[in-house]
Protein backbone atom coordinates (compact mmCIF):
# COMPACT_ATOMS: atom_id res chain seq x y z
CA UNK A 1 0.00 0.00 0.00
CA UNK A 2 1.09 3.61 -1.07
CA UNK A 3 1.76 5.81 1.45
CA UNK A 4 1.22 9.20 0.41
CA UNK A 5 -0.63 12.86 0.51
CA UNK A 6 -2.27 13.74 -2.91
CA UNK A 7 -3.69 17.38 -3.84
CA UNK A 8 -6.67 16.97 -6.88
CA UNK A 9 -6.52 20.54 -8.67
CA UNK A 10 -9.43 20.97 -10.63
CA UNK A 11 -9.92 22.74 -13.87
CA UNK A 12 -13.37 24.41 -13.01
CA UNK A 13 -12.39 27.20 -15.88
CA UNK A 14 -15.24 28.51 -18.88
CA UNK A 15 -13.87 25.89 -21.10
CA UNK A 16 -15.72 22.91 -18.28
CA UNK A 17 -18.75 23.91 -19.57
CA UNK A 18 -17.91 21.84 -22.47
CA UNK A 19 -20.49 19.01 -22.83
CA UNK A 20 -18.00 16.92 -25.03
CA UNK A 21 -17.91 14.74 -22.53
CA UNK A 22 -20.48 12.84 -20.32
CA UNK A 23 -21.97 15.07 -18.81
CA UNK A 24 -19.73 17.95 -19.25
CA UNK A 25 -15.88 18.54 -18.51
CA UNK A 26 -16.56 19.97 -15.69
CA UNK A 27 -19.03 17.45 -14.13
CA UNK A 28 -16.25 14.40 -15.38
CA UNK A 29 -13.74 16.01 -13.03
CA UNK A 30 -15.98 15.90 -10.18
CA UNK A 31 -16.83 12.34 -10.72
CA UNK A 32 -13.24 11.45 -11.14
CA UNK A 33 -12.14 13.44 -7.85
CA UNK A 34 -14.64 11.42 -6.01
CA UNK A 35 -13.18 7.98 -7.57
CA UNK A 36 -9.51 9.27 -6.74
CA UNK A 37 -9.93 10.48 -3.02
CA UNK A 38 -12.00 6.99 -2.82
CA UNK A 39 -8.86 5.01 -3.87
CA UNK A 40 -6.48 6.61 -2.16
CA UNK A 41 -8.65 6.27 1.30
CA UNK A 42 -9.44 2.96 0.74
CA UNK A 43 -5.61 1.64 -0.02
CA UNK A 44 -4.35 3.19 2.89
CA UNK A 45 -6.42 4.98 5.90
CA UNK A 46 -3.38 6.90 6.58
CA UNK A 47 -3.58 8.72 2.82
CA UNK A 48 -4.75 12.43 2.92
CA UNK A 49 -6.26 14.05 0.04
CA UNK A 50 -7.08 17.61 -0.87
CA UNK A 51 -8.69 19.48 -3.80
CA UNK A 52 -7.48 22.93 -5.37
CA UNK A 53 -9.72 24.80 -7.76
CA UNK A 54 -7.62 26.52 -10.35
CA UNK A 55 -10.25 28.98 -12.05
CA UNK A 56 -10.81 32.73 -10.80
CA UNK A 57 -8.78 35.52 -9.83
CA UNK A 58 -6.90 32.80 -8.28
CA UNK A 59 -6.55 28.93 -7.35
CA UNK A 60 -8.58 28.72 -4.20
CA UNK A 61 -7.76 25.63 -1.60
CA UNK A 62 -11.30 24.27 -1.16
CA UNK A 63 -9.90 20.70 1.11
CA UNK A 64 -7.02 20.96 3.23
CA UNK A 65 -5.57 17.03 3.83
CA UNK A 66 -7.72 15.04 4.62
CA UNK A 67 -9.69 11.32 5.10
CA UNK A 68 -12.62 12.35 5.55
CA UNK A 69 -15.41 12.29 2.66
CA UNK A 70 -17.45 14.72 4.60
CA UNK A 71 -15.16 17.27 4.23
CA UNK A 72 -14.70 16.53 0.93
CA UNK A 73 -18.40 16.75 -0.16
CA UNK A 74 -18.89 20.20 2.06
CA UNK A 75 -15.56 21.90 0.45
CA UNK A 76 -17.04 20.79 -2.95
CA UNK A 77 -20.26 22.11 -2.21
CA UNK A 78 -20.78 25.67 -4.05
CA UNK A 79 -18.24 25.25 -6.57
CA UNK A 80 -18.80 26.62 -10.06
CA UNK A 81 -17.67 27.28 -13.22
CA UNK A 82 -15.91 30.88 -13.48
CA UNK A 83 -12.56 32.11 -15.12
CA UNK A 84 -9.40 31.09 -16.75
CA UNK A 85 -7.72 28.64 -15.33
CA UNK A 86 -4.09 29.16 -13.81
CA UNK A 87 -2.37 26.00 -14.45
CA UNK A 88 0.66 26.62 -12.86
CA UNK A 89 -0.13 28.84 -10.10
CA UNK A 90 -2.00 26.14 -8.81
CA UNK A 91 0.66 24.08 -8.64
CA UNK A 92 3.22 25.72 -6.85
CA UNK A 93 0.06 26.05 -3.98
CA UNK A 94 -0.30 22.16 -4.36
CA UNK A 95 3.22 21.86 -3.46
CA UNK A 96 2.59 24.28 0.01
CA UNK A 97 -0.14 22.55 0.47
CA UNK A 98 1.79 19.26 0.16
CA UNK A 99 4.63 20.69 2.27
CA UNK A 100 2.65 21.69 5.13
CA UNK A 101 1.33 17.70 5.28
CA UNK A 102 0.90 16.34 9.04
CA UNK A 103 2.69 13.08 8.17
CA UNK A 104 6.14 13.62 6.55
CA UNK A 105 6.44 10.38 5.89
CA UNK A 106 3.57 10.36 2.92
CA UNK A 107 4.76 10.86 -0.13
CA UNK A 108 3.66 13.76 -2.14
CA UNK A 109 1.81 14.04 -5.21
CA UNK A 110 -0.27 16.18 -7.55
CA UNK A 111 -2.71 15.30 -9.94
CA UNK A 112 -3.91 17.95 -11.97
CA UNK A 113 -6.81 18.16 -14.55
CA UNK A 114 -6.52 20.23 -17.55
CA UNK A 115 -9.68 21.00 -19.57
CA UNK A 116 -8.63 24.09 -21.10
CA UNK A 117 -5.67 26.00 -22.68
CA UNK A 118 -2.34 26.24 -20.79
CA UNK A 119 -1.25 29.90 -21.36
CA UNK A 120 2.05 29.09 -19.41
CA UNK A 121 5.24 28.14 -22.29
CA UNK A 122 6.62 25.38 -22.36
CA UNK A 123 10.47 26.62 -20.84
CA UNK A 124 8.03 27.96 -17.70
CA UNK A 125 6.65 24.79 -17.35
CA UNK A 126 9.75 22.52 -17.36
CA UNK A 127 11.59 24.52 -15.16
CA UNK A 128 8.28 23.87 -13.19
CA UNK A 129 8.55 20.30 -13.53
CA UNK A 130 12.72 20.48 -12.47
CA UNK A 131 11.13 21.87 -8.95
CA UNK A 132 8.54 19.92 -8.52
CA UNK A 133 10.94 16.66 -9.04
CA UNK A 134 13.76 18.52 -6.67
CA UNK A 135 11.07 18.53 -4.24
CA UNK A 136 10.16 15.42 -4.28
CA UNK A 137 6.45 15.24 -5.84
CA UNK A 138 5.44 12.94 -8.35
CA UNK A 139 2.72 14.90 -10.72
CA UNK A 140 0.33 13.36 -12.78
CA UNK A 141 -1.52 14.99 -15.27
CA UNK A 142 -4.97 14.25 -17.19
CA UNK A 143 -5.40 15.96 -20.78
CA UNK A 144 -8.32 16.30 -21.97
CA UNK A 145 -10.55 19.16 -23.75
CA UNK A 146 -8.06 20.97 -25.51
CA UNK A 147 -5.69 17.93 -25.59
CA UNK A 148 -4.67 18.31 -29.01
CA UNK A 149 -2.93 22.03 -28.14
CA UNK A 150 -1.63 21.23 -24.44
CA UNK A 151 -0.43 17.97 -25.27
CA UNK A 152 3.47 18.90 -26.01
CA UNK A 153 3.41 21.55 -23.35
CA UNK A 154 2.35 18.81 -20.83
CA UNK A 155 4.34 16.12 -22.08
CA UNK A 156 7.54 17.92 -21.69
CA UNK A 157 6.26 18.98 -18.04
CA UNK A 158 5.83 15.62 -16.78
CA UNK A 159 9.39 14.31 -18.40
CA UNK A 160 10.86 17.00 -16.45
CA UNK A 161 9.10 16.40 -13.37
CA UNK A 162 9.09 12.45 -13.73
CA UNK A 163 11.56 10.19 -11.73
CA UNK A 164 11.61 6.47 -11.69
CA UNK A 165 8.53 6.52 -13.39
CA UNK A 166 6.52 8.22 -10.59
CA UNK A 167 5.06 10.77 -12.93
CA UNK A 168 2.14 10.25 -15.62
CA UNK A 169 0.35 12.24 -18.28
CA UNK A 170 -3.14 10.87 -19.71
CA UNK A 171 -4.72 11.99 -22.90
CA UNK A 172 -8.09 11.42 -23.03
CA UNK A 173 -10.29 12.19 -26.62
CA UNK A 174 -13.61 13.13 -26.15
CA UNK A 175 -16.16 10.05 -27.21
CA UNK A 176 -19.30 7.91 -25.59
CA UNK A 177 -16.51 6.87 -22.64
CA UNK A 178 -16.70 7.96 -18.66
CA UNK A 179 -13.58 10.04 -17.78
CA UNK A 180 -13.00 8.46 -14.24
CA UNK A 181 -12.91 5.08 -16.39
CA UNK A 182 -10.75 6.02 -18.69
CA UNK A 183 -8.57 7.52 -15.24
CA UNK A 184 -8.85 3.88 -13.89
CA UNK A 185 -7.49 2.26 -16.34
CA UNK A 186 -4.56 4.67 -16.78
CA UNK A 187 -0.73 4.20 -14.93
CA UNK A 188 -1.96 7.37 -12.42
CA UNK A 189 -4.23 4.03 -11.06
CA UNK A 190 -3.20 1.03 -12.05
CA UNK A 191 0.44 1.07 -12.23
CA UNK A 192 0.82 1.87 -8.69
CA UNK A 193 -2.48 0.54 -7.50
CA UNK A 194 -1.39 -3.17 -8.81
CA UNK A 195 -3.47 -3.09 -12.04
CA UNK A 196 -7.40 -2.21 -12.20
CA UNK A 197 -7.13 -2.06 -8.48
CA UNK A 198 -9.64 1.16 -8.35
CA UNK A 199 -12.25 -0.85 -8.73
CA UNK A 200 -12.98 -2.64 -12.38
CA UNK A 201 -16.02 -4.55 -12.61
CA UNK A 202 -13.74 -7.43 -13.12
CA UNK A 203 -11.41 -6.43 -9.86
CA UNK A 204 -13.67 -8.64 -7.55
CA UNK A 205 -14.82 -11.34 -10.10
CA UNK A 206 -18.38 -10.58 -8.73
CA UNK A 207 -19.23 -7.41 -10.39
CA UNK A 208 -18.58 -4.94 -8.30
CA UNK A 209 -18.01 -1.34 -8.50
CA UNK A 210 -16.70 0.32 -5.16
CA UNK A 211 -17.60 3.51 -6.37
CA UNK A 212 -21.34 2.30 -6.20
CA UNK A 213 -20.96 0.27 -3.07
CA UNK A 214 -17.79 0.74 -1.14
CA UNK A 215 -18.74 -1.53 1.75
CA UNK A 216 -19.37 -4.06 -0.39
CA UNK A 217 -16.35 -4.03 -1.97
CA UNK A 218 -14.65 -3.65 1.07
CA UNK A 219 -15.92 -7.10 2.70
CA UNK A 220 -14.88 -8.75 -0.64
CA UNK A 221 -11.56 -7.55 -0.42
CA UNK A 222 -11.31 -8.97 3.11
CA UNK A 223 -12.38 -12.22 2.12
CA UNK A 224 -10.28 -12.19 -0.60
CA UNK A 225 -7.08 -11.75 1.32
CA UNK A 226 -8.40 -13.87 4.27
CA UNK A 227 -8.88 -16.54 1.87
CA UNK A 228 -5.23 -16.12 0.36
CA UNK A 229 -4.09 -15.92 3.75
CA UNK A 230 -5.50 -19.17 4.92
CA UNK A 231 -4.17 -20.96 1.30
CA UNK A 232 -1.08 -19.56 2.07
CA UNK A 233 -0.91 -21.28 5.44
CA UNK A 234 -1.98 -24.39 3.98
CA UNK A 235 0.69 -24.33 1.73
CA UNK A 236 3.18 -23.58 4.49
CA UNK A 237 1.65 -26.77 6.53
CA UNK A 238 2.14 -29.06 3.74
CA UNK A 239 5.52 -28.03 2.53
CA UNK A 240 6.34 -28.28 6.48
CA UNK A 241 5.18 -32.11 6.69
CA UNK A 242 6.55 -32.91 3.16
CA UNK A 243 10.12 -31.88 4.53
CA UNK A 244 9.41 -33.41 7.68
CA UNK A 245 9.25 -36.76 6.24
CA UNK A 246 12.35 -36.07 3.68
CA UNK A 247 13.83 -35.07 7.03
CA UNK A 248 12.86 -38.53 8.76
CA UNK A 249 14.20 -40.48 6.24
CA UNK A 250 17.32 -38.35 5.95
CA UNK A 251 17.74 -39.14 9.94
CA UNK A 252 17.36 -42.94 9.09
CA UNK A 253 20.00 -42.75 6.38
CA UNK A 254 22.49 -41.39 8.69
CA UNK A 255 22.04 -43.62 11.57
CA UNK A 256 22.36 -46.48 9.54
CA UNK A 257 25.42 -44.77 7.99
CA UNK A 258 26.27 -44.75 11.59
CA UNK A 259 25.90 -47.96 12.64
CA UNK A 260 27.58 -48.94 9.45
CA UNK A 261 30.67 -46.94 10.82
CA UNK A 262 30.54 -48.82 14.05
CA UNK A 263 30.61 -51.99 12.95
CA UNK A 264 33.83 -50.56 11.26
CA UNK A 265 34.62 -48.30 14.16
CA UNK A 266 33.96 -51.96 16.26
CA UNK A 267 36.69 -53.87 14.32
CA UNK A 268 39.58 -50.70 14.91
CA UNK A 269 39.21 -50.95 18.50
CA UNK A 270 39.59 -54.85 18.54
CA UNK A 271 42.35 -53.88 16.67
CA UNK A 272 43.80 -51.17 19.63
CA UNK A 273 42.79 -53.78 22.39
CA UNK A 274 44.88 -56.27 20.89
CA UNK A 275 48.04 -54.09 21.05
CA UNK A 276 47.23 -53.12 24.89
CA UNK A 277 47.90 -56.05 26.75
CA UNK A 278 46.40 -54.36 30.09
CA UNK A 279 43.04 -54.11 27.96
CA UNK A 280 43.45 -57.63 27.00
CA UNK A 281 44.04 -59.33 30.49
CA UNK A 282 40.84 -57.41 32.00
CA UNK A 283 38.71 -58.29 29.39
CA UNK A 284 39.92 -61.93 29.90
CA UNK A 285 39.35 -61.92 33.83
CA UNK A 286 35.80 -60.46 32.64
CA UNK A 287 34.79 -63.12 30.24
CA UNK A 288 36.24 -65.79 32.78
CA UNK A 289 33.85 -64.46 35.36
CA UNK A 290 30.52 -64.43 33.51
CA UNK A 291 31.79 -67.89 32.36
CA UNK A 292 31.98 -68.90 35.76
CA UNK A 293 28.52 -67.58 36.64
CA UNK A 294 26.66 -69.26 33.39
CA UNK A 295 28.34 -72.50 34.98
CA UNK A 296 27.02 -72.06 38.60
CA UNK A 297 23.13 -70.72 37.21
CA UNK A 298 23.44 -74.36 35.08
CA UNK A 299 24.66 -76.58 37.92
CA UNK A 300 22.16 -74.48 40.06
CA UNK A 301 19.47 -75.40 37.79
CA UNK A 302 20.03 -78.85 37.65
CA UNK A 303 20.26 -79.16 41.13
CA UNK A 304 16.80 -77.71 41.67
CA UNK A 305 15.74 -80.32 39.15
CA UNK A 306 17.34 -83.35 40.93
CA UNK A 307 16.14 -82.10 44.33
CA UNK A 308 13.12 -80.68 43.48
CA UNK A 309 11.53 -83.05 45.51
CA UNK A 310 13.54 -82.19 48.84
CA UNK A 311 10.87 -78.88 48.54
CA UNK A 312 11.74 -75.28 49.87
CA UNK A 313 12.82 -76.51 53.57
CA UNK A 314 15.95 -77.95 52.02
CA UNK A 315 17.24 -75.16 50.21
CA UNK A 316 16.48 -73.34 52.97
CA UNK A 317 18.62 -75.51 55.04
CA UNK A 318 21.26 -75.08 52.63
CA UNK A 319 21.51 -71.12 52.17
CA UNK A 320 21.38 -71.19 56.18
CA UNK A 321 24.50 -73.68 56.60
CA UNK A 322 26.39 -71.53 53.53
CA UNK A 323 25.85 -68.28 55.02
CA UNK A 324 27.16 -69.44 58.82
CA UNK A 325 31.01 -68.35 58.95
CA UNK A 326 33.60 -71.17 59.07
CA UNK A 327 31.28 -74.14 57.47
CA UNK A 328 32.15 -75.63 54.27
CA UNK A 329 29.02 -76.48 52.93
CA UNK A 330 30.37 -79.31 50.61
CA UNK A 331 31.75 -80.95 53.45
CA UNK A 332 30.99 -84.64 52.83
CA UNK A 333 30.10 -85.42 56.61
CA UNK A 334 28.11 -82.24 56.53
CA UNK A 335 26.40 -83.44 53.39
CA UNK A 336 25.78 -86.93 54.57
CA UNK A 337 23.73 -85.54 57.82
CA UNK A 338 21.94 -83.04 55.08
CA UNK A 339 21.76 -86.64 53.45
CA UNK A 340 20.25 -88.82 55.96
CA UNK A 341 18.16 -86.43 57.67
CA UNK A 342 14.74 -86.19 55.16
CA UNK A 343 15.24 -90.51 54.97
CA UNK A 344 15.00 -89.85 59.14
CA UNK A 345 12.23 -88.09 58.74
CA UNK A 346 10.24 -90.19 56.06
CA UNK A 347 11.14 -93.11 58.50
CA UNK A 348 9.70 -91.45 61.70
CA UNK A 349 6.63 -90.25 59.76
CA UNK A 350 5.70 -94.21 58.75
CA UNK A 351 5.86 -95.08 62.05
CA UNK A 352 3.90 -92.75 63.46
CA UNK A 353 1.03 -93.44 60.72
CA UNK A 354 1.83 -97.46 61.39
CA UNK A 355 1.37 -96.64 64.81
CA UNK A 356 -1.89 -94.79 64.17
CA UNK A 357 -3.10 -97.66 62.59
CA UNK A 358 -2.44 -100.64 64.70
CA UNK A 359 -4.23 -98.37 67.70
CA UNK A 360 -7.06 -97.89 65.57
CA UNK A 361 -7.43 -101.51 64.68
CA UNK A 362 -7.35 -102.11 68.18
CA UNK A 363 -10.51 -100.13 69.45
């Protein structure tokens, strides 16, 4: 969006009585000063916009800046056709007007309409156009009216004035056409408005004229960009989860790349712990230990299976008598009493169920 202050100098001389074009010349430039301070508002709330009549004893500042359409409409109010028009002594009261602007960060610009004969030579008005582009405002000009006789006086303003292609001049014959729609589809619009952006029936794709119903067009603008907005996330989200997963499978390529190097990375350390002798005797001593405990969980596990029978007490015995300090639990006299003493004890149980049994027989 263009930042900027714009003064509208009308040409509200004799010659705008004119009725070569619809309505009259005079009557076009109000209708195109509405369409202009409308699409400079509406691009930016921060744009200003004021309106000079050029006609009379002399150009007379009927808007100061401003945003407001009210004002517009009241400083419009009352004007009428009267005098020659001063083309540019207007001008160089545009550019007060201009430097006087609240905001110096708008950029400054003059659009000027011309519907009648520029008295003012040419050498006056590029010299004009060499102070106007010193200063720093773009000008943009519409011919029309006497176009045919002003055109090589204005075109050799606006070179003089232009820089970087900031400055315009429109021609516009007379004919059937509107001249705010020939305006709109001129560079002063579209080239820095991002094509027909003032509103062509085809700037909406519904048929919509902002100039008819600005609020309208305003909520279809909004949806518009809230609707490119929310494609535009979209677009983010997928191309986020498509390089996610290129990113995944990335991460798997390296750590089998990895593991790949420490298989390799494996072997050269075998290689070091061969040359350290230290290394080798401790790894040795290691591998002789868990040996050594895969031997006892085996023999333990097959002596659980051949005394399974014996049941809990036994083992229980057994942990008791290896834990008791001094006692050699595979002492063969030791094991022998461990030995007899369950056959004991099966012994002693059979006679005391004989012995059950012969007293019941006797009752």
């Amino acid at each position: 969006m263009v930042l900027e202050a714009t003064v509208l100098i009308i040409d509200n001389s004799e010659w705008a009585r004119n009725g070569d074009y619809t309505p009259s010349r005079y009557q076009a430039q109000i209708d195109s000063v509405h369409y202009l301070f409308s699409i400079k508002t509406n691009d930016n709330p921060e744009n200003t916009v004021g309106v000079i009549a050029n006609a009379g004893d002399s150009p007379e500042v009927l808007v100061s800046l401003t945003n407001d359409l009210g004002v517009l409409l009241k400083g419009l109010h009352g004007l009428g056709v009267r005098g020659e028009s001063n083309f540019d002594t207007s001008i160089q009261i545009a550019q007060l007007v201009l430097k006087h602007r609240v905001n110096k960060v708008q950029k400054q610009r003059i659009v000027i309409f011309s519907a009648s004969p520029v008295e003012a030579d040419e050498k006056t008005l590029v010299k004009l156009g060499k102070k106007l582009k010193k200063n720093g405002v773009s000008i943009d000009v519409v011919n029309f009216g006497e176009h045919t006789a002003n055109e090589q006086k204005l075109t050799a303003f606006v070179e003089a004035a232009n820089n970087n292609d900031t400055s315009h001049i429109v021609t516009i014959p007379p004919g059937p056409h509107v001249l705010s729609e020939q305006i709109r589809a001129s560079p002063i619009v579209g080239e820095r408005f991002g094509g027909n952006s003032g509103g062509d029936d085809n700037d909406f794709g519904f048929g919509v004229d902002p100039d008819i119903d600005p609020e309208l067009a305003m909520a279809l603008r909004m949806s518009m960009q809230e609707e490119e907005e929310r494609q535009r996330r979209e677009a983010a989200a997928t191309q986020q989860a498509s390089g996610g997963e290129g990113g995944n499978g990335g991460q798997q390529q390296q750590e089998g790349g990895a593991n790949s190097g420490g298989g390799n990375g494996g072997a050269d350390n075998d290689m070091e712990m061969d040359l350290d002798e230290d290394e080798q005797i401790r790894r040795a001593i290691q591998m002789s230990l868990m040996e050594s405990g895969q031997d006892d969980g085996n023999s333990g596990a097959g002596n659980d299976g051949a005394s399974g029978s014996n049941g809990n007490g036994d083992d229980l015995v057994a942990s008791l008598i290896g834990s008791l300090p001094g006692v050699d639990p595979n002492d063969p006299a030791l094991q022998d009493v461990l030995g007899s003493e369950p056959a004991n004890k099966n012994k002693q149980d059979s006679k005391d169920k004989n012995g059950g049994d012969d007293k019941d027989n006797s009752k």
